[in-house]
PDB file of N, CA and C in Angstrom:
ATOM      1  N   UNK A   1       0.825  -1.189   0.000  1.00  0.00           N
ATOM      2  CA  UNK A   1       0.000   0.000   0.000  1.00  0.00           C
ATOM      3  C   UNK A   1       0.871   1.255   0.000  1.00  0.00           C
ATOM      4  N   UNK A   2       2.113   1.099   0.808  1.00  0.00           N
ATOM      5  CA  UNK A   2       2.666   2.410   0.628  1.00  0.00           C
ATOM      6  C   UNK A   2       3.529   3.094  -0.550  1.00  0.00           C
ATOM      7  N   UNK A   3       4.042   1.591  -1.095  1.00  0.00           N
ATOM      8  CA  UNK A   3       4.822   2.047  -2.605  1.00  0.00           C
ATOM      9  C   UNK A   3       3.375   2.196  -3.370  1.00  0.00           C
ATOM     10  N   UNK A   4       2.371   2.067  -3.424  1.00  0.00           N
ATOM     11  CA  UNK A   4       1.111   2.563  -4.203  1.00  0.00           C
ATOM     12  C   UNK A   4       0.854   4.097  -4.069  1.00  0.00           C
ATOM     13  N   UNK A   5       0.757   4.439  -3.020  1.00  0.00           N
ATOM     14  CA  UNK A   5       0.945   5.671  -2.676  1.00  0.00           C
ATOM     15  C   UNK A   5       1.792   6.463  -3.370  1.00  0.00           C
ATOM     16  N   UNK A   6       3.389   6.312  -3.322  1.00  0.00           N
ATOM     17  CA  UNK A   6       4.315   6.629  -3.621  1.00  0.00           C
ATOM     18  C   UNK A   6       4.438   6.734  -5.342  1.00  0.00           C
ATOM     19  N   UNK A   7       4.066   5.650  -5.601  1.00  0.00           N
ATOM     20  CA  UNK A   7       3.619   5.813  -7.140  1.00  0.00           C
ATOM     21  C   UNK A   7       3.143   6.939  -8.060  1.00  0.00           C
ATOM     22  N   UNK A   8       1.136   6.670  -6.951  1.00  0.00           N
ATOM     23  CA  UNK A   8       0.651   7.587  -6.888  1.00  0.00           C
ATOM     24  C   UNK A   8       1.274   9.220  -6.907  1.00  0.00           C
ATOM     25  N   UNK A   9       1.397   9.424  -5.940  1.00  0.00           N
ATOM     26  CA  UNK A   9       2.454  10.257  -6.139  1.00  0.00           C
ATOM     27  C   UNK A   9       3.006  10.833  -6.983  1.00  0.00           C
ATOM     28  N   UNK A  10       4.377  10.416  -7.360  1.00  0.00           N
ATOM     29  CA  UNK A  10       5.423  10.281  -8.679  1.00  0.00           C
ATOM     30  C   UNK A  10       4.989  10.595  -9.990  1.00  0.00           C
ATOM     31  N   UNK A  11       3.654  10.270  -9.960  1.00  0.00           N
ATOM     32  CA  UNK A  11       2.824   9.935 -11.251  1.00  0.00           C
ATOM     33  C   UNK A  11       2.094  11.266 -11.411  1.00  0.00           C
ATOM     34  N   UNK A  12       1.353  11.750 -10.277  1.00  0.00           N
ATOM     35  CA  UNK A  12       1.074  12.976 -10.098  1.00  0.00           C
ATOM     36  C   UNK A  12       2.150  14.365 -10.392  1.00  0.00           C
ATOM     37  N   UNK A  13       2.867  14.501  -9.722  1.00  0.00           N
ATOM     38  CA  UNK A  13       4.089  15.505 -10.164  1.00  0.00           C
ATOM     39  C   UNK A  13       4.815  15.265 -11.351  1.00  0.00           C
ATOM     40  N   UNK A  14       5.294  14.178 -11.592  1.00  0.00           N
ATOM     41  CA  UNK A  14       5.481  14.154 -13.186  1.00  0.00           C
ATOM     42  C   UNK A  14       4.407  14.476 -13.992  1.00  0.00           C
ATOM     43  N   UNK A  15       3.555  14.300 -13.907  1.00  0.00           N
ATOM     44  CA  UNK A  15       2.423  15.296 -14.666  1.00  0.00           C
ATOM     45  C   UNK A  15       2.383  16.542 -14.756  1.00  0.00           C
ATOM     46  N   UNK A  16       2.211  17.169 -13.626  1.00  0.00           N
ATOM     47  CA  UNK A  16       2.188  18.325 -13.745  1.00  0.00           C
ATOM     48  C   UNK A  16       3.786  19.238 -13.808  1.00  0.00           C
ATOM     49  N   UNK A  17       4.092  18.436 -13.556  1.00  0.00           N
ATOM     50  CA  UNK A  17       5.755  19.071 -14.006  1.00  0.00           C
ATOM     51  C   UNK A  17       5.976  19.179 -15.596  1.00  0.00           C
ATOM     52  N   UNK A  18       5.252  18.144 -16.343  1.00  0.00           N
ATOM     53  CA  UNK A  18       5.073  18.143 -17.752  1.00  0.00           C
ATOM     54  C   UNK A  18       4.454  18.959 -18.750  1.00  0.00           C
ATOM     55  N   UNK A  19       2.948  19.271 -17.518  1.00  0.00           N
ATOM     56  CA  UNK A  19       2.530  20.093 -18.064  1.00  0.00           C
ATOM     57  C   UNK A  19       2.207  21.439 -18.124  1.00  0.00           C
ATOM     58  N   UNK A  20       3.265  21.965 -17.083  1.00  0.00           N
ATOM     59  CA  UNK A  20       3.733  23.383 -16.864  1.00  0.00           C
ATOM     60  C   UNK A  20       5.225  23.311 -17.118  1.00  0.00           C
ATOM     61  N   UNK A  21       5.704  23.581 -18.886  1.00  0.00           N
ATOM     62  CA  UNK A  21       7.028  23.223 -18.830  1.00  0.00           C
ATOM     63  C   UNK A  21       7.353  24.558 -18.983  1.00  0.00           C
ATOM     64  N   UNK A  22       6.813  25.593 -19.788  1.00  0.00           N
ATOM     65  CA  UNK A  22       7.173  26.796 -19.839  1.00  0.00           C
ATOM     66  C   UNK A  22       7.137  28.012 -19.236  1.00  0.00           C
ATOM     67  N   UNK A  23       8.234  28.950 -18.908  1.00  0.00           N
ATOM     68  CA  UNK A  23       7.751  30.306 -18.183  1.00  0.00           C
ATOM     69  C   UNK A  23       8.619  31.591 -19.040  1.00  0.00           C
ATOM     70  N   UNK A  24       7.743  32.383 -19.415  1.00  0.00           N
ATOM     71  CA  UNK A  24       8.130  33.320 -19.755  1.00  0.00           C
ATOM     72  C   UNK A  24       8.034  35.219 -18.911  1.00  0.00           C
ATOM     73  N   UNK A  25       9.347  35.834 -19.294  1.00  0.00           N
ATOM     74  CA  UNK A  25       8.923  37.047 -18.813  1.00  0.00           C
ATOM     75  C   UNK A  25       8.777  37.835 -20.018  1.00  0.00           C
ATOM     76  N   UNK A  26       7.822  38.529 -20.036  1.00  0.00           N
ATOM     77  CA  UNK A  26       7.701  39.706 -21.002  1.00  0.00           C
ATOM     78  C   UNK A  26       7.432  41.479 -20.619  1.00  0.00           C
ATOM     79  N   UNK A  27       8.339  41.883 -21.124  1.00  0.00           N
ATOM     80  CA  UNK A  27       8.675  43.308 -20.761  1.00  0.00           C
ATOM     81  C   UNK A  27       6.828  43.985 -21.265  1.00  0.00           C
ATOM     82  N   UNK A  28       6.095  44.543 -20.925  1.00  0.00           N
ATOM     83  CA  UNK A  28       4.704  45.322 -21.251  1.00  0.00           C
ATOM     84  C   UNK A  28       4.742  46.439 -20.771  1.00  0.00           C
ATOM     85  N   UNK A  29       4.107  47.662 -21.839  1.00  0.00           N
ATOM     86  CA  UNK A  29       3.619  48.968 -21.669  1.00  0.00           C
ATOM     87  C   UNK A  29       2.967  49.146 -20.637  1.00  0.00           C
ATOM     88  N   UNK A  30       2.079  48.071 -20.000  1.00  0.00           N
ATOM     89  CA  UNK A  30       0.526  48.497 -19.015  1.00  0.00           C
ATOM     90  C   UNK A  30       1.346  49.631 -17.565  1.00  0.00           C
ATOM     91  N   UNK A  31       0.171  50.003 -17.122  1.00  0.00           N
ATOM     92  CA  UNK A  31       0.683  50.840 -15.931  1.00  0.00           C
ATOM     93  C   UNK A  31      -0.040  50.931 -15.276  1.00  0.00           C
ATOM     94  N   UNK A  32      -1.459  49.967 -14.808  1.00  0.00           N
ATOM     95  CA  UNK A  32      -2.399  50.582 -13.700  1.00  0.00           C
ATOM     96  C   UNK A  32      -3.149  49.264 -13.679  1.00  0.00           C
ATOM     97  N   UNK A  33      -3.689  48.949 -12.781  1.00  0.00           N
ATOM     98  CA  UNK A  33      -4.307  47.983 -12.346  1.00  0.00           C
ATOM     99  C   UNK A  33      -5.664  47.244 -13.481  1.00  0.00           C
ATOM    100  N   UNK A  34      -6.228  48.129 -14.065  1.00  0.00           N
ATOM    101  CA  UNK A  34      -6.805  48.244 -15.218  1.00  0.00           C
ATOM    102  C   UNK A  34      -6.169  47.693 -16.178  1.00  0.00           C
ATOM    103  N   UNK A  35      -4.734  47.846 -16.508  1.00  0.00           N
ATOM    104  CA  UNK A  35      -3.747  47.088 -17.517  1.00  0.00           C
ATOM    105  C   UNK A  35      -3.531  46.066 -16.692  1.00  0.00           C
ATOM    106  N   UNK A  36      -3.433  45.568 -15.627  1.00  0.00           N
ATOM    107  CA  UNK A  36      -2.792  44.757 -15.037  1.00  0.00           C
ATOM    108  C   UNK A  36      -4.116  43.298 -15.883  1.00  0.00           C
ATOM    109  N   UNK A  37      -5.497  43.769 -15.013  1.00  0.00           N
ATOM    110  CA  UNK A  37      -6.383  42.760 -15.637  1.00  0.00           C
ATOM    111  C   UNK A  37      -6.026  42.629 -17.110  1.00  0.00           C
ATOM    112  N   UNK A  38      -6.414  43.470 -17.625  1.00  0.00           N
ATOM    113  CA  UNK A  38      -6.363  43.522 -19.356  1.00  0.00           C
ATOM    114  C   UNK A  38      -5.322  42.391 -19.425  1.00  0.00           C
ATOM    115  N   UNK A  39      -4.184  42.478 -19.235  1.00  0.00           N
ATOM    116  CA  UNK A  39      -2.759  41.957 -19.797  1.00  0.00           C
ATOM    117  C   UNK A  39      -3.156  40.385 -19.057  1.00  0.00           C
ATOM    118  N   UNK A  40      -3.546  40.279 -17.724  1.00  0.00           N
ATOM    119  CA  UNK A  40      -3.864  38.849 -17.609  1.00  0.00           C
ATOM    120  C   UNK A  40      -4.562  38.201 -18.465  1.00  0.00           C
ATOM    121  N   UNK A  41      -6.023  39.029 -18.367  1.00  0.00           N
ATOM    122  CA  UNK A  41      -6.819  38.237 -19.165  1.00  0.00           C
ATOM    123  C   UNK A  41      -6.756  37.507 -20.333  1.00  0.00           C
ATOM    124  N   UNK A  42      -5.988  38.806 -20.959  1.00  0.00           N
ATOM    125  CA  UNK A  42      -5.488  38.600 -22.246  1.00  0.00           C
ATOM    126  C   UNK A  42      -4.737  37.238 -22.686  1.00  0.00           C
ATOM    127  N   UNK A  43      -3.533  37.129 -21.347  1.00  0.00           N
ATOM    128  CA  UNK A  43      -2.603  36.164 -21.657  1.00  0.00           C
ATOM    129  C   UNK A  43      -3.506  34.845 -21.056  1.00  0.00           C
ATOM    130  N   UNK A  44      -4.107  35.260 -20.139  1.00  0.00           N
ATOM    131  CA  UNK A  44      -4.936  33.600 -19.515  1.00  0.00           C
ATOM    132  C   UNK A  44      -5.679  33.174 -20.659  1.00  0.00           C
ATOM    133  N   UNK A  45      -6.137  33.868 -21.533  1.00  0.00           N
ATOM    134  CA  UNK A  45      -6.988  33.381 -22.925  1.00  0.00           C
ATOM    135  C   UNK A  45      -6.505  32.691 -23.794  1.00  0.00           C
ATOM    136  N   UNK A  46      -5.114  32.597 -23.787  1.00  0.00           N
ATOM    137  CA  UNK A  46      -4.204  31.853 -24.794  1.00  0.00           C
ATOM    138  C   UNK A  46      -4.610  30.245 -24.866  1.00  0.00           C
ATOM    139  N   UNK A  47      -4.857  29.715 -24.878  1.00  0.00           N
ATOM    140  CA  UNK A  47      -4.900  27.872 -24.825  1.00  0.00           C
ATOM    141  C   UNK A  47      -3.486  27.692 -24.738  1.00  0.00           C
ATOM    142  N   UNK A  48      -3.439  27.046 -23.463  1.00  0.00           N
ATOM    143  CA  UNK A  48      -2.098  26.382 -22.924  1.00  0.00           C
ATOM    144  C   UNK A  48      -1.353  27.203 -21.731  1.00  0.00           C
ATOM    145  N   UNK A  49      -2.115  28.605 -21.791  1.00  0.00           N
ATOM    146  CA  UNK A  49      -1.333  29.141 -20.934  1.00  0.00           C
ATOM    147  C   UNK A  49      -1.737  28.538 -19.227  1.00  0.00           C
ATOM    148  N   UNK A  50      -1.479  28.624 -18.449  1.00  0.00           N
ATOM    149  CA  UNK A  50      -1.545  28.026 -17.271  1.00  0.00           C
ATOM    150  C   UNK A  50      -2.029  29.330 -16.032  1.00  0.00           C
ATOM    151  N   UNK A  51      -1.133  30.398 -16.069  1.00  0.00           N
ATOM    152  CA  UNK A  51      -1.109  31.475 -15.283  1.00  0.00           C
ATOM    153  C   UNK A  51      -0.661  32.286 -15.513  1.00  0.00           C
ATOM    154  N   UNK A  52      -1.136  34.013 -15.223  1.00  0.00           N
ATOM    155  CA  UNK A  52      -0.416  34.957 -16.102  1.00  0.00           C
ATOM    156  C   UNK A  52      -0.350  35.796 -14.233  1.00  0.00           C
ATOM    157  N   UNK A  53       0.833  36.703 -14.595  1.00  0.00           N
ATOM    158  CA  UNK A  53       0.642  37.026 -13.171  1.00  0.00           C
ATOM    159  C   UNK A  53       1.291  38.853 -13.679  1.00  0.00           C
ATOM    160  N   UNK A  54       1.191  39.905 -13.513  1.00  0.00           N
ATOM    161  CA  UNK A  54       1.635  40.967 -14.162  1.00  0.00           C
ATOM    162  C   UNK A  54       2.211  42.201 -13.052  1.00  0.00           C
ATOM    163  N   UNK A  55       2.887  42.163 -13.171  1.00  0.00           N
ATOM    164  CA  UNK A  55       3.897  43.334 -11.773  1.00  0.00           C
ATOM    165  C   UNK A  55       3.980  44.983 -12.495  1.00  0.00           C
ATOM    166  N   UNK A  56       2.751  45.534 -12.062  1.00  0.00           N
ATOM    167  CA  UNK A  56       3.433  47.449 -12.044  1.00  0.00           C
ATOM    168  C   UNK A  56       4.052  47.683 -11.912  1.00  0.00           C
ATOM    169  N   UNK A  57       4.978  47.480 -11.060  1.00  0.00           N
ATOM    170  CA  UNK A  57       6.406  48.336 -10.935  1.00  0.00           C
ATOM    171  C   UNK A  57       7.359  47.910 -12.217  1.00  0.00           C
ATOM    172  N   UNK A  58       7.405  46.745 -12.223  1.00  0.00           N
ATOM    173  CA  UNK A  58       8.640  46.282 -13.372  1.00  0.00           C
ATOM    174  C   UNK A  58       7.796  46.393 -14.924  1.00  0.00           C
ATOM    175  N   UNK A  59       6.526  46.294 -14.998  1.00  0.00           N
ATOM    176  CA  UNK A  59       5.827  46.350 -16.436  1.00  0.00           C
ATOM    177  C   UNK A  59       6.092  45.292 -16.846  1.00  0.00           C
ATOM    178  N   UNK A  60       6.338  43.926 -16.307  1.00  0.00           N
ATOM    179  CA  UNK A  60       6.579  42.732 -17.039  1.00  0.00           C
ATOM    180  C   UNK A  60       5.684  41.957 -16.252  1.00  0.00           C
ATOM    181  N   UNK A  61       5.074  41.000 -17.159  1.00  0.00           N
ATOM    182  CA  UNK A  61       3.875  39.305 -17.214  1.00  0.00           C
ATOM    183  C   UNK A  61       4.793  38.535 -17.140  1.00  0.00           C
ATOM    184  N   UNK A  62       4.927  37.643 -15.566  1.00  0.00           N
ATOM    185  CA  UNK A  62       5.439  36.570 -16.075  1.00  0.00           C
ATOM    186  C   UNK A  62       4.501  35.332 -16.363  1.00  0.00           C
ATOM    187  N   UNK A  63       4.439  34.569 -17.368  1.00  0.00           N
ATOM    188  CA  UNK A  63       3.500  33.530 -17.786  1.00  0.00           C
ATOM    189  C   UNK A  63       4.088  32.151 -17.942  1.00  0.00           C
ATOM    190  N   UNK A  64       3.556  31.276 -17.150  1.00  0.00           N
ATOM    191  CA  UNK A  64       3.679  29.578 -16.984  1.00  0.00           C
ATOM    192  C   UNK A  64       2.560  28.814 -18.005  1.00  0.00           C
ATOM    193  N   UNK A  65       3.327  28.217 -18.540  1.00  0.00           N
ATOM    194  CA  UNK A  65       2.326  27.804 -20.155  1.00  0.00           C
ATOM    195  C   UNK A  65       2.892  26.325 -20.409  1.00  0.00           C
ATOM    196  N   UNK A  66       2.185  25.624 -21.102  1.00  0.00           N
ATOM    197  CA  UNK A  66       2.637  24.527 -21.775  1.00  0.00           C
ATOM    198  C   UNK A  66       2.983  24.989 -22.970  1.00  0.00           C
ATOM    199  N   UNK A  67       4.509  24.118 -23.060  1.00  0.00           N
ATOM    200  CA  UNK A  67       5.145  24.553 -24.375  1.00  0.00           C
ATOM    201  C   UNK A  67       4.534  23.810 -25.744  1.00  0.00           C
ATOM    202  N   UNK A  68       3.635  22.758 -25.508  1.00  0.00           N
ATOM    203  CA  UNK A  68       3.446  21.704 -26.298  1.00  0.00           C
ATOM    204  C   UNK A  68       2.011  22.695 -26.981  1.00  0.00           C
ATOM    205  N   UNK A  69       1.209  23.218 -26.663  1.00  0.00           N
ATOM    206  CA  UNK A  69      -0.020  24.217 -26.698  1.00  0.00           C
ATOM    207  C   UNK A  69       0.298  25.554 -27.022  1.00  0.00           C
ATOM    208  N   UNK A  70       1.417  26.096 -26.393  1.00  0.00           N
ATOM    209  CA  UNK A  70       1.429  27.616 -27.213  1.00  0.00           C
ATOM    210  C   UNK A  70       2.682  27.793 -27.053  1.00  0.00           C
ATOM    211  N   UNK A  71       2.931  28.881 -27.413  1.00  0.00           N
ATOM    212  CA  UNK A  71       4.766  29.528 -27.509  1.00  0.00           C
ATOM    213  C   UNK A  71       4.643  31.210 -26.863  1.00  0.00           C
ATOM    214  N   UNK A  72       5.802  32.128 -26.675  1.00  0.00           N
ATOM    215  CA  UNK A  72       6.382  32.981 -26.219  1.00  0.00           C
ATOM    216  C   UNK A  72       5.141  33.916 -27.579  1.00  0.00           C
ATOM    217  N   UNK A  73       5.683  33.554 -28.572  1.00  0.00           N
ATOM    218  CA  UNK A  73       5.315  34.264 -29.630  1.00  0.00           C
ATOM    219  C   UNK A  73       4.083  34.988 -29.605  1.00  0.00           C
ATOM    220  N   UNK A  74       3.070  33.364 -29.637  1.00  0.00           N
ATOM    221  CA  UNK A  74       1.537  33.636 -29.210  1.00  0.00           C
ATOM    222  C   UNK A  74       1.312  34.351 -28.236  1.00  0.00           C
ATOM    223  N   UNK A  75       1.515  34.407 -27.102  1.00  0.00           N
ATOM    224  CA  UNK A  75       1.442  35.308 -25.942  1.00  0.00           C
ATOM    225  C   UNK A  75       1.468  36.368 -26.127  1.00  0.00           C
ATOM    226  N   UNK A  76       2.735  36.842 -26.631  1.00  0.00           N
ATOM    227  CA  UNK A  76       2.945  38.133 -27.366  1.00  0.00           C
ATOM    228  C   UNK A  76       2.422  39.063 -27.907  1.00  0.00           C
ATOM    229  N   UNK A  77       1.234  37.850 -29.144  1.00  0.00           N
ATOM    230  CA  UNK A  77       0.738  37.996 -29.883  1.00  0.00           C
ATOM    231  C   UNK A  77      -0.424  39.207 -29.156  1.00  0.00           C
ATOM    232  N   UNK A  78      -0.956  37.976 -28.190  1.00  0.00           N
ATOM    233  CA  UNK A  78      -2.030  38.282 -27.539  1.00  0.00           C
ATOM    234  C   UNK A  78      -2.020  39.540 -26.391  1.00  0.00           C
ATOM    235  N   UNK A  79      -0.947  40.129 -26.201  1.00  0.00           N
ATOM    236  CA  UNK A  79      -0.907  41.332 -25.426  1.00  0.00           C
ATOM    237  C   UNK A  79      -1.002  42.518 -26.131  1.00  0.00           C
ATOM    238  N   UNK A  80      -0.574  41.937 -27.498  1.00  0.00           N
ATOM    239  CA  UNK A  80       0.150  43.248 -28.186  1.00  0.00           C
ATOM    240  C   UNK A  80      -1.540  43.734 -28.991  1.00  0.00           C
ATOM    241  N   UNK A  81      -2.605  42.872 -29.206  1.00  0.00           N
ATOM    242  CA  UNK A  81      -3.889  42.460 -29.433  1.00  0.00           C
ATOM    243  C   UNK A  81      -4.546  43.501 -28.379  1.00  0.00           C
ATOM    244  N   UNK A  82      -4.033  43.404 -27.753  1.00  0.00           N
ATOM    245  CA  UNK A  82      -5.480  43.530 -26.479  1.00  0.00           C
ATOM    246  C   UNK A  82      -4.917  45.592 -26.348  1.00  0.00           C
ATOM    247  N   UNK A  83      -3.423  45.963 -26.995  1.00  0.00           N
ATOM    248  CA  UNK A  83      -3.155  47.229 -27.254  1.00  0.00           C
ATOM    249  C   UNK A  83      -1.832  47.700 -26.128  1.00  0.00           C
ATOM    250  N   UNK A  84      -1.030  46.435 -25.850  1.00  0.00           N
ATOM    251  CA  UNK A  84       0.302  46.975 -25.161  1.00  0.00           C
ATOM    252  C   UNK A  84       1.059  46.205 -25.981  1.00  0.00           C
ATOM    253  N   UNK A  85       1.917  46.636 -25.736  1.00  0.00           N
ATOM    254  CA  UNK A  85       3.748  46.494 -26.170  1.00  0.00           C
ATOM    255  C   UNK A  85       3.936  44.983 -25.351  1.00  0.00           C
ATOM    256  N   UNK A  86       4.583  44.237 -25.728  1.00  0.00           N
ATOM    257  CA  UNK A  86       4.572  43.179 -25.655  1.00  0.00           C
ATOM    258  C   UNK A  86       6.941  42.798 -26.213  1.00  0.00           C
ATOM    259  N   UNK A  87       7.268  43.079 -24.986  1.00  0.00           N
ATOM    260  CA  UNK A  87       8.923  42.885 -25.338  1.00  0.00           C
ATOM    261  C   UNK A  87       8.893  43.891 -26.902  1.00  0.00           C
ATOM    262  N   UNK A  88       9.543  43.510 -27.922  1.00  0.00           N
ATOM    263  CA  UNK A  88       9.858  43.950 -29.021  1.00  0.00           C
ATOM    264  C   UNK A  88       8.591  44.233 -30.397  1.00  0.00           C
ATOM    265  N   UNK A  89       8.052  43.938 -29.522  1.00  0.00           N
ATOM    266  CA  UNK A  89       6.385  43.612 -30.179  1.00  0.00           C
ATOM    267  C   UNK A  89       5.542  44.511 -30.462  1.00  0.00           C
ATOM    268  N   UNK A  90       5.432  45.721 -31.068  1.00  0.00           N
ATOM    269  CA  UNK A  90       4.466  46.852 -30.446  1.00  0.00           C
ATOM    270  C   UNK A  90       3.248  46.827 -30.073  1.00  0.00           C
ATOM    271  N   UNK A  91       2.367  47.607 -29.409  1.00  0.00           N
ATOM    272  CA  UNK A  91       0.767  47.367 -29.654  1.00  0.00           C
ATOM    273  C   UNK A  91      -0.238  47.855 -30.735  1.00  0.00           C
ATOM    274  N   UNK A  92      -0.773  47.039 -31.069  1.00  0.00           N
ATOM    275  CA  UNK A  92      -1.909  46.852 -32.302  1.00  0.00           C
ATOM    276  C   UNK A  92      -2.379  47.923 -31.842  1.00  0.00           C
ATOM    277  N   UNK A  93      -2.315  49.342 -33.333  1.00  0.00           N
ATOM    278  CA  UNK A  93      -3.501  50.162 -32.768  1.00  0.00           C
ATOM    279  C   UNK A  93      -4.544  50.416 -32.527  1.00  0.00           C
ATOM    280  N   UNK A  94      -5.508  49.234 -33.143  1.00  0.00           N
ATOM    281  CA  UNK A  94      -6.985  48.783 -33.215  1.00  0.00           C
ATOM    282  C   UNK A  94      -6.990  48.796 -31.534  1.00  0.00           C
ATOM    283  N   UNK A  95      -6.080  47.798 -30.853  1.00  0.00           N
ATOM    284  CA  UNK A  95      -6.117  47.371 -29.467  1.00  0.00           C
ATOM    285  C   UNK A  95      -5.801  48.337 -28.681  1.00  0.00           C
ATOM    286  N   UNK A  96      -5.538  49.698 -28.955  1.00  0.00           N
ATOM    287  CA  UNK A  96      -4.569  50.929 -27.921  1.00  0.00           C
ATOM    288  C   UNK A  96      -6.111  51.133 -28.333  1.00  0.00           C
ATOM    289  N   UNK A  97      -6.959  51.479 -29.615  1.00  0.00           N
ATOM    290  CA  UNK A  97      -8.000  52.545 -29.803  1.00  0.00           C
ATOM    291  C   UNK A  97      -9.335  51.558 -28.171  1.00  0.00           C
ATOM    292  N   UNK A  98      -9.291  50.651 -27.794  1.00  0.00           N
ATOM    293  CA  UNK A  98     -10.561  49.827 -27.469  1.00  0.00           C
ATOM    294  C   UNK A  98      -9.651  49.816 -26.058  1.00  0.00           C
ATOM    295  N   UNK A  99      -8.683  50.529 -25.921  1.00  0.00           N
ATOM    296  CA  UNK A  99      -8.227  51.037 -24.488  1.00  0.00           C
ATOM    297  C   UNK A  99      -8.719  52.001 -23.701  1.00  0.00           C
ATOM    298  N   UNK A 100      -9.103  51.822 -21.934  1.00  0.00           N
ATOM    299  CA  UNK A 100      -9.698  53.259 -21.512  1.00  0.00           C
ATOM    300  C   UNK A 100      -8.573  54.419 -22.143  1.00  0.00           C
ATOM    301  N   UNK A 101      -8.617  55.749 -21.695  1.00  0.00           N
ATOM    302  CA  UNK A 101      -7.871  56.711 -22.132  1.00  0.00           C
ATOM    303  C   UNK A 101      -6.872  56.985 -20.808  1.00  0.00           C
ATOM    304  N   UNK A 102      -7.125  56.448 -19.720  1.00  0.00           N
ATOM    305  CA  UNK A 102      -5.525  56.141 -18.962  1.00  0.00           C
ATOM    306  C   UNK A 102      -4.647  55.003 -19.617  1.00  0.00           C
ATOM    307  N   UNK A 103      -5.184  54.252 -20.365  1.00  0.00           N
ATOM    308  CA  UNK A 103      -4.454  52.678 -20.230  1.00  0.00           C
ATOM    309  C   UNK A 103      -3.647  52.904 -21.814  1.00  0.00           C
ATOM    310  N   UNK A 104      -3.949  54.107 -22.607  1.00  0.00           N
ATOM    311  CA  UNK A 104      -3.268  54.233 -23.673  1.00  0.00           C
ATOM    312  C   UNK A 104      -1.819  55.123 -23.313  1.00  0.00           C
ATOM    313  N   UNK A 105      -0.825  55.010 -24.149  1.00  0.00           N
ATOM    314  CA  UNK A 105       0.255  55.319 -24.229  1.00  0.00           C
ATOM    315  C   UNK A 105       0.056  57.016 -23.884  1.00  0.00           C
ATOM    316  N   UNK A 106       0.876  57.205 -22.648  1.00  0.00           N
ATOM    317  CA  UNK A 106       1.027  58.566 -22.118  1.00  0.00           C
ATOM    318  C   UNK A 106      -0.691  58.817 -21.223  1.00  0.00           C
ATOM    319  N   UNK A 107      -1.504  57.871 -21.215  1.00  0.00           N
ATOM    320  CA  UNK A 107      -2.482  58.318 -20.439  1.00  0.00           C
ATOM    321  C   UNK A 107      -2.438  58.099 -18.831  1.00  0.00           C
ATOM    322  N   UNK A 108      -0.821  58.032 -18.501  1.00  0.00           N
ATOM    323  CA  UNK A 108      -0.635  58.308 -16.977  1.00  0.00           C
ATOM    324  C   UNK A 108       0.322  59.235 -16.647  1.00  0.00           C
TER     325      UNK A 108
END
């Protein structure tokens, strides 16, 4: 019973160790708590992503994703979508225009 357990176990964390293989940081425009959601949401919408977590002070998302389901790229994709800067990425201006008018570039 107890090497069953133990198994159990083993079997469990190798799983999920598998399937949170990726973490990325990405440098973002946002600046207010308002960007903070936006930029999660944004990145939690990805398929595969796992957790998006986003720090004001530094302006960077760090995101835990399965690598097998999405990439750095996509993520990217999806910030730069929703109307921030995304590392080297700029923001879509469709996505800055469907921004409040603090959350656009220079609106703090």
């Amino acid at each position: 019973m107890k090497h069953l357990f133990i198994w159990i176990l083993l079997t469990i964390f190798a799983f999920s160790a598998s399937a949170q293989n990726g973490v990325a940081t990405i440098q973002t425009s946002g600046q207010c708590l308002e960007c903070k959601a936006n930029i999660e949401k944004a990145v939690t919408a990805v398929k595969g992503v796992r957790m998006a977590t986003f720090d004001m002070e530094t302006k960077q998302v760090k995101v835990f994703f399965n690598d097998k389901k999405t990439n750095v790229d996509a993520i990217r994709k999806a910030i730069s979508e929703k109307g921030y800067d995304a590392d080297q990425l700029k923001a879509n201006p469709e996505g800055i225009e469907k921004l409040s008018p603090c959350c656009r570039p220079g609106g703090h």
